[in-house]
N, C-alpha and C. Protein backbone atom coordinates (compact mmCIF):
# COMPACT_ATOMS: atom_id res chain seq x y z
N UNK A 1 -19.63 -21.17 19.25
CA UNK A 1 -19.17 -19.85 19.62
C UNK A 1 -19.37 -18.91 18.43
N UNK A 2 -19.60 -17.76 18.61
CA UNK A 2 -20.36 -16.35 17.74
C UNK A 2 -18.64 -15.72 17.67
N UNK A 3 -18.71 -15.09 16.74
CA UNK A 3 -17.44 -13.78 16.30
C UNK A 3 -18.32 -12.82 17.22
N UNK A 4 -17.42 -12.32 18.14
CA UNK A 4 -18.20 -11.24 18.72
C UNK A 4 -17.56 -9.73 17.93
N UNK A 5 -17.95 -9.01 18.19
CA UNK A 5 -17.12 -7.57 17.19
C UNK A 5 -15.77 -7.65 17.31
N UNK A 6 -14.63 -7.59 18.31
CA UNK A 6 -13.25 -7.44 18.32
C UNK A 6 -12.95 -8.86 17.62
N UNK A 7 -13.32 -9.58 17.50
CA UNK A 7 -13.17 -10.77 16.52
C UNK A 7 -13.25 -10.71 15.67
N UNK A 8 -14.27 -10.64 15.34
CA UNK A 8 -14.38 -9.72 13.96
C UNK A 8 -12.96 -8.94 13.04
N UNK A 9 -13.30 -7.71 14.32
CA UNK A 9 -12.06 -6.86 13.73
C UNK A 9 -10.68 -7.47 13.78
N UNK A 10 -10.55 -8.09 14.64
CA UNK A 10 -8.94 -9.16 14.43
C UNK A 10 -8.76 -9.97 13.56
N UNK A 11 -9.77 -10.70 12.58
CA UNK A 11 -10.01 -11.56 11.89
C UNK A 11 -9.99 -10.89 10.52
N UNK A 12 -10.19 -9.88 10.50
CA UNK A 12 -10.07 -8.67 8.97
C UNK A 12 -9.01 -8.20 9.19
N UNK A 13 -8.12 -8.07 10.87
CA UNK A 13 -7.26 -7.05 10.04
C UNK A 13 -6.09 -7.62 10.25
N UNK A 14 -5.79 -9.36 10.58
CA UNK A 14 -4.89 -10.42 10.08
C UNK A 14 -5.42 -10.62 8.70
N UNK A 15 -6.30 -10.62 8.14
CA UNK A 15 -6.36 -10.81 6.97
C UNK A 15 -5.96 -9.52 6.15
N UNK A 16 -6.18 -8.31 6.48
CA UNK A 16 -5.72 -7.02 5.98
C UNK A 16 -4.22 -6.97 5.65
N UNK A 17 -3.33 -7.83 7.36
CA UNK A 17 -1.62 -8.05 7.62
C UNK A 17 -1.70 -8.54 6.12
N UNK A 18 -2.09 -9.86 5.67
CA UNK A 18 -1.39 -10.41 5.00
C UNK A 18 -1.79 -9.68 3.84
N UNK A 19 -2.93 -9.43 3.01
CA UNK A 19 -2.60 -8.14 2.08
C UNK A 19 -1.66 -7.46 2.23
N UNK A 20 -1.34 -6.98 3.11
CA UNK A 20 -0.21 -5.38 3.11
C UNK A 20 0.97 -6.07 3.09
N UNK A 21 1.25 -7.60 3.43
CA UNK A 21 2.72 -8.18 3.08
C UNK A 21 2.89 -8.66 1.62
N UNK A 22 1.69 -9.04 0.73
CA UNK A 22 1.44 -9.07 -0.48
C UNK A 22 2.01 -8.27 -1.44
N UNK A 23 1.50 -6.87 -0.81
CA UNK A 23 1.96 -5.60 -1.53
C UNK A 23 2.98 -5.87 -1.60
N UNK A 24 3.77 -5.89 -0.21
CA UNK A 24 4.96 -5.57 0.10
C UNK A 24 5.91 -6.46 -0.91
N UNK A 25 5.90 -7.52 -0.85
CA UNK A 25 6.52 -8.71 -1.74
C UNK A 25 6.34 -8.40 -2.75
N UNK A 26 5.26 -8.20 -3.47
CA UNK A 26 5.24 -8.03 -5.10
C UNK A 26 6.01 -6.39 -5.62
N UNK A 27 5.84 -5.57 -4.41
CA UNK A 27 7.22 -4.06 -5.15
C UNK A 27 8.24 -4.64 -4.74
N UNK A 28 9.04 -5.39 -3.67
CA UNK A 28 9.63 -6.01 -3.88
C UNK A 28 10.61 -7.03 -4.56
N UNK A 29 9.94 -7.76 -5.81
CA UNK A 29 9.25 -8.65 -6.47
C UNK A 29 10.15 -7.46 -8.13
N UNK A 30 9.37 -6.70 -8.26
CA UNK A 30 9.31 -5.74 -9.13
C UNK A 30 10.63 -4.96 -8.90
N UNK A 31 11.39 -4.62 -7.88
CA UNK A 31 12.44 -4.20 -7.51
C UNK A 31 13.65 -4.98 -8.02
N UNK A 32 13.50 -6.15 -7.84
CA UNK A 32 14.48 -7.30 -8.41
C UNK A 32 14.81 -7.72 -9.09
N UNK A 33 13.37 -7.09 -10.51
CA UNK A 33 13.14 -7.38 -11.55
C UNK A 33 12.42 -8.45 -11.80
N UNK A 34 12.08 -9.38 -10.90
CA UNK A 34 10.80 -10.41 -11.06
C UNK A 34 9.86 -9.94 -11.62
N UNK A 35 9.50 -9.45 -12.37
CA UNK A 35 8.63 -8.80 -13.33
C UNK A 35 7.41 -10.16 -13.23
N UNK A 36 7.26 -11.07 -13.47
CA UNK A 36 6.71 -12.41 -13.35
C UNK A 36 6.25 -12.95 -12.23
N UNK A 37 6.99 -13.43 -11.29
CA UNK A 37 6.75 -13.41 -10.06
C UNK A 37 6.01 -12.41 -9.25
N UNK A 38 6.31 -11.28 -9.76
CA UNK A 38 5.47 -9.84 -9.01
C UNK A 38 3.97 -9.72 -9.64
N UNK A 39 4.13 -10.10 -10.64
CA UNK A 39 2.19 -10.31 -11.56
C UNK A 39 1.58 -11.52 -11.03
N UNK A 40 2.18 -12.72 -10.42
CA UNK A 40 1.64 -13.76 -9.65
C UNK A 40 0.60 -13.15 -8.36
N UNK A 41 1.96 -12.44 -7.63
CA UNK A 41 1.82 -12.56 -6.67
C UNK A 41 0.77 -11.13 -6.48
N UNK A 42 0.60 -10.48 -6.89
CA UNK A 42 -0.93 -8.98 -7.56
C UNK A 42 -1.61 -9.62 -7.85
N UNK A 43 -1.92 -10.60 -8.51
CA UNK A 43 -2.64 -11.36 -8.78
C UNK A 43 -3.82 -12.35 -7.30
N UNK A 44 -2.57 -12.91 -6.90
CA UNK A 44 -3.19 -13.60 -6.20
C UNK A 44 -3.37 -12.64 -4.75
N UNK A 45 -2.56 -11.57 -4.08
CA UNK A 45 -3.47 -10.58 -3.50
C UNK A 45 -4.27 -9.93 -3.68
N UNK A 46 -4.71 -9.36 -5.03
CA UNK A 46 -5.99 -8.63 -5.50
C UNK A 46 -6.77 -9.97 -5.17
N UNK A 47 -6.95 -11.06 -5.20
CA UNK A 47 -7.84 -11.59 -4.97
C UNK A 47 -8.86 -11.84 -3.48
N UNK A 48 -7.56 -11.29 -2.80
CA UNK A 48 -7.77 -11.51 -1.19
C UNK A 48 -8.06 -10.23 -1.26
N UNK A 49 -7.80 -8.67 -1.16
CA UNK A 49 -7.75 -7.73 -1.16
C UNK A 49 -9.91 -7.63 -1.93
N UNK A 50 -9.81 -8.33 -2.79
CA UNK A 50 -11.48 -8.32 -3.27
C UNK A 50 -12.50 -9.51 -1.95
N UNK A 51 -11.73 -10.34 -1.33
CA UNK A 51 -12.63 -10.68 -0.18
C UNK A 51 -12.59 -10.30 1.02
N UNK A 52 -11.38 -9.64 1.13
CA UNK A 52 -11.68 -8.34 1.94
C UNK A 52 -12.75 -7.13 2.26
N UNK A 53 -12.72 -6.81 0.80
CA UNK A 53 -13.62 -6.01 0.18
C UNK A 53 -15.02 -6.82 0.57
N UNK A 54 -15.29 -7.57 0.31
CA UNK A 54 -16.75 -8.40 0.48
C UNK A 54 -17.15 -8.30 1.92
N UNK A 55 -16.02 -9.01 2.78
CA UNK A 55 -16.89 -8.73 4.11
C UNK A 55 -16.74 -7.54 4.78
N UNK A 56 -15.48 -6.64 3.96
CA UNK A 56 -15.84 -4.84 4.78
C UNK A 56 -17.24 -4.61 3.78
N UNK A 57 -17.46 -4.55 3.48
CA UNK A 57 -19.30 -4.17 2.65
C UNK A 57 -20.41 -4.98 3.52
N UNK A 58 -20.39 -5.98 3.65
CA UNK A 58 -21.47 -6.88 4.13
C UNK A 58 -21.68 -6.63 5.81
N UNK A 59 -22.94 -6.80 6.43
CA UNK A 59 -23.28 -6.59 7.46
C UNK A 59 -22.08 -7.73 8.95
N UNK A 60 -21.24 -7.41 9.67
CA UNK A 60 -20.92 -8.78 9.94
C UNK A 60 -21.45 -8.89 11.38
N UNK A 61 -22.49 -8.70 11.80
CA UNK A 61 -22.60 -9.10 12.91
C UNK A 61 -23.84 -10.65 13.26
N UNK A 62 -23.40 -11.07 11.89
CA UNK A 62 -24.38 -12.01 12.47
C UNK A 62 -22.78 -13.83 11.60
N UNK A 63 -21.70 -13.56 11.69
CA UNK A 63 -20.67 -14.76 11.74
C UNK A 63 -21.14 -15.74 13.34
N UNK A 64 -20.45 -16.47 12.32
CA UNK A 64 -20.91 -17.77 13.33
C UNK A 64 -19.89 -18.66 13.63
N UNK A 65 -18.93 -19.75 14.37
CA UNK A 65 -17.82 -20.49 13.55
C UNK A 65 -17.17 -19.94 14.98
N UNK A 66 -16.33 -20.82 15.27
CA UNK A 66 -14.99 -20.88 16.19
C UNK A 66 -14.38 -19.62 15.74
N UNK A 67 -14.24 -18.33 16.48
CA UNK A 67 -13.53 -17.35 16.51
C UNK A 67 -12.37 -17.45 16.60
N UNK A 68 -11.70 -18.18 17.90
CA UNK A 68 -10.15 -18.20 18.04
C UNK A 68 -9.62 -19.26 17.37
N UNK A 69 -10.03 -20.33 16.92
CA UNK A 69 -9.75 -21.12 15.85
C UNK A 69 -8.90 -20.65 14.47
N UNK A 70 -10.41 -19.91 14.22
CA UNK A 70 -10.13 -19.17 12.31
C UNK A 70 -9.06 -17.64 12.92
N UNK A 71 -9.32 -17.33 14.18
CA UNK A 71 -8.17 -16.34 14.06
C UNK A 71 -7.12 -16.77 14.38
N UNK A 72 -6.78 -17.56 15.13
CA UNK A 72 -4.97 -18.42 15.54
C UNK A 72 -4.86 -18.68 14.04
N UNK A 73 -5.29 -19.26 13.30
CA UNK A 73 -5.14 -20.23 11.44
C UNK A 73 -4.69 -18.63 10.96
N UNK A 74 -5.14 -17.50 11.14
CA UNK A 74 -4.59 -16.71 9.70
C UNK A 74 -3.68 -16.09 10.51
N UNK A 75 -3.90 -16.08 11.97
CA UNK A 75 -2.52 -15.65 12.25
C UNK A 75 -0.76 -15.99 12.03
N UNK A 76 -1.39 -17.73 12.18
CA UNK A 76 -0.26 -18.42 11.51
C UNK A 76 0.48 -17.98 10.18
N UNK A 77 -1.20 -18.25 9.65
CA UNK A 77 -0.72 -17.84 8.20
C UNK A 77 0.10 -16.40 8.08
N UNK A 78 0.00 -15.46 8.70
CA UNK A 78 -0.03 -14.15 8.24
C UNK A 78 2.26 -14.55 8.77
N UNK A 79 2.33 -14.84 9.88
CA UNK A 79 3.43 -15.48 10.12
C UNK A 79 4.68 -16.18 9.14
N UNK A 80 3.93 -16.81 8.46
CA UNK A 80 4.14 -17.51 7.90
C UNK A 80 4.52 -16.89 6.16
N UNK A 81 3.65 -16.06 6.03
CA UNK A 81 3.52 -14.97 5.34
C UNK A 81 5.25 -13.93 5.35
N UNK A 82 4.94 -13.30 6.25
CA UNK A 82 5.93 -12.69 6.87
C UNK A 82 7.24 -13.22 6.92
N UNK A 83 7.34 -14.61 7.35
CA UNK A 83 8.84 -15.31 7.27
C UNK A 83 9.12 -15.62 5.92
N UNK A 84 8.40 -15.55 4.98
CA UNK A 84 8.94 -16.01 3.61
C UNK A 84 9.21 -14.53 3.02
N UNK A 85 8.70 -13.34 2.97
CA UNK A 85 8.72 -12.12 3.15
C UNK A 85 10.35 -11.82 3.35
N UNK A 86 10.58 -12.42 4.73
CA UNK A 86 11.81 -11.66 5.57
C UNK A 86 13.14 -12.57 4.43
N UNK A 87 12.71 -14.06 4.05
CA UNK A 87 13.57 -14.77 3.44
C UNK A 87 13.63 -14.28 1.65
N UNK A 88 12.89 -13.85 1.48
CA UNK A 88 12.96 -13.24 -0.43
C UNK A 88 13.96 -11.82 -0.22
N UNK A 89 13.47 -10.97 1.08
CA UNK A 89 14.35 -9.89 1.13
C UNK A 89 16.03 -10.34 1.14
N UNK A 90 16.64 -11.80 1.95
CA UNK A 90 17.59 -11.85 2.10
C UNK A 90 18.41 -12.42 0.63
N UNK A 91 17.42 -12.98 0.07
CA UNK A 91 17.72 -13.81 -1.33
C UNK A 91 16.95 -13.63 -2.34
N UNK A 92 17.35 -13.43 -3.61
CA UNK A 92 16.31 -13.25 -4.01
C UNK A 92 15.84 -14.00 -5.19
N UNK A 93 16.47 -15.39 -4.71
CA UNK A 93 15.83 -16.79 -5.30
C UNK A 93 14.49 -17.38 -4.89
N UNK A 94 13.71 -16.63 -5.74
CA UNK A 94 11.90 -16.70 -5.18
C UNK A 94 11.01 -17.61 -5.63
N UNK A 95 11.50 -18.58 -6.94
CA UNK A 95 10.20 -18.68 -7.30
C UNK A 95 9.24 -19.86 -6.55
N UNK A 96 10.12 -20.47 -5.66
CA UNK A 96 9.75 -21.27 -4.69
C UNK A 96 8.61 -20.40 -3.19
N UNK A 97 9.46 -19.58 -2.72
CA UNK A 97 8.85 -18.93 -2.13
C UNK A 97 7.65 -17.93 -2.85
N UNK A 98 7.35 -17.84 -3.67
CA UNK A 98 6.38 -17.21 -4.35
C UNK A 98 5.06 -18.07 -4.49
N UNK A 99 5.28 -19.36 -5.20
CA UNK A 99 4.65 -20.55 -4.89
C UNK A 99 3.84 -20.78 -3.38
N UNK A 100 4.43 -21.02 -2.73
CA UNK A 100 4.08 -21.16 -1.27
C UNK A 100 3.66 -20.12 -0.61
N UNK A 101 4.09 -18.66 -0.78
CA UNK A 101 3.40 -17.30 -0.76
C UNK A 101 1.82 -17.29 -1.40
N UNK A 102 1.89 -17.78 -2.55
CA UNK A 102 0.33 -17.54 -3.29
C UNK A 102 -0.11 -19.07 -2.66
N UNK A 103 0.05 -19.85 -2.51
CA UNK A 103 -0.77 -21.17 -1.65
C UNK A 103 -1.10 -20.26 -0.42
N UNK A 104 -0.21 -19.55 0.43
CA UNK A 104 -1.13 -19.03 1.86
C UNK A 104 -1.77 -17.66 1.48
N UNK A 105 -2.11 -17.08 0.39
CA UNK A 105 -2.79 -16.19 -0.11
C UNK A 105 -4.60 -16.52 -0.56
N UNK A 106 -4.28 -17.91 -1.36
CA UNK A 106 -5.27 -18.74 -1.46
C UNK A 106 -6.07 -19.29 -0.43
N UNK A 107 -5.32 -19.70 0.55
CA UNK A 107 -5.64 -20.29 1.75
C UNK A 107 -6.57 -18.72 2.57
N UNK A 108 -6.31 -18.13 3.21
CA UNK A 108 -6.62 -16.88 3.67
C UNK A 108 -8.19 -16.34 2.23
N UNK A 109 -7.91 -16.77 0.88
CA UNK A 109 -8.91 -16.09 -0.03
C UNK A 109 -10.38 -16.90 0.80
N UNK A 110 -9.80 -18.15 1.21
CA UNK A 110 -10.44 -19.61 1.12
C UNK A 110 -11.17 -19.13 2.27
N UNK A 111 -10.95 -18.59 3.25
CA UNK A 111 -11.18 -18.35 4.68
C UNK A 111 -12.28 -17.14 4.75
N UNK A 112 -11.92 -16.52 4.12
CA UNK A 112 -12.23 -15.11 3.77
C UNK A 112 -13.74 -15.07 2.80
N UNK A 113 -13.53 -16.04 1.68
CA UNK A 113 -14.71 -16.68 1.37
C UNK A 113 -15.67 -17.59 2.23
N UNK A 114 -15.74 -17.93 3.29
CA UNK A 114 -15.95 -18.92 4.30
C UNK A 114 -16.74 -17.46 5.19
N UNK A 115 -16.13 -17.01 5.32
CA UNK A 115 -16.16 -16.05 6.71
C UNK A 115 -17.81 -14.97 6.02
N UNK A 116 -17.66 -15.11 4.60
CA UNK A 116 -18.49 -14.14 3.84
C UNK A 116 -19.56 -14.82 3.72
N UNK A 117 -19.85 -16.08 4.10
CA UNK A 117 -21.09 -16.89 3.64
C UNK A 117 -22.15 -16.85 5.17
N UNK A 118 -21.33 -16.11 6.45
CA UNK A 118 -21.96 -16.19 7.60
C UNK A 118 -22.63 -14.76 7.89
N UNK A 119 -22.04 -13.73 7.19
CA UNK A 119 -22.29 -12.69 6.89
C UNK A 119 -23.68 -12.42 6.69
């Protein structure tokens, strides 16, 4: 099965979600005074935020690869994302959740790099 265009675009802009929860966590992060935790976690979204960048530049109509597959996986992720998100806001004993935040940041970089090689 081919990424057809709305695949495409669902597949960048779950990957876009979880950038913009990145942000969100690391002013967050910085709000709390995690000063540390908040340079992790910029860190490891500028990285996604730069393979982002790669496949908004690159031509994408020629991906290849299980569409609803790789998009259900970052949707999870982005989920998943989000619930650790909703749990740092309530507490703000993170460095666990920060950990496991930049593992599904990585994961999504991982995808995102994957997605850029069909390009």
């Amino acid at each position: 099965m081919t990424f057809d265009a709305d695949s495409k675009l669902q597949a960048i802009d779950e990957l876009q979600a979880i950038y913009r929860n990145g942000q969100i966590l690391e002013l967050r992060l910085r709000l709390a005074g995690k000063a540390k935790l908040a340079d992790q976690t910029w860190a490891s979204t500028r990285r996604l935020g730069d393979e982002i960048d790669v496949l908004l530049g690159k031509a994408i109509d020629a991906w290849l690869g299980d569409a609803e597959k790789t998009i259900s996986k970052i949707n999870k992720m982005n989920g998943k994302v989000q619930e650790m998100i909703d749990d740092v806001t309530k507490t703000i004993k993170t460095a666990e959740q920060v950990v496991k935040f930049v593992g599904y940041i990585d994961d999504a970089v991982a995808i995102a790099v994957k997605l850029a090689k069909y390009v």
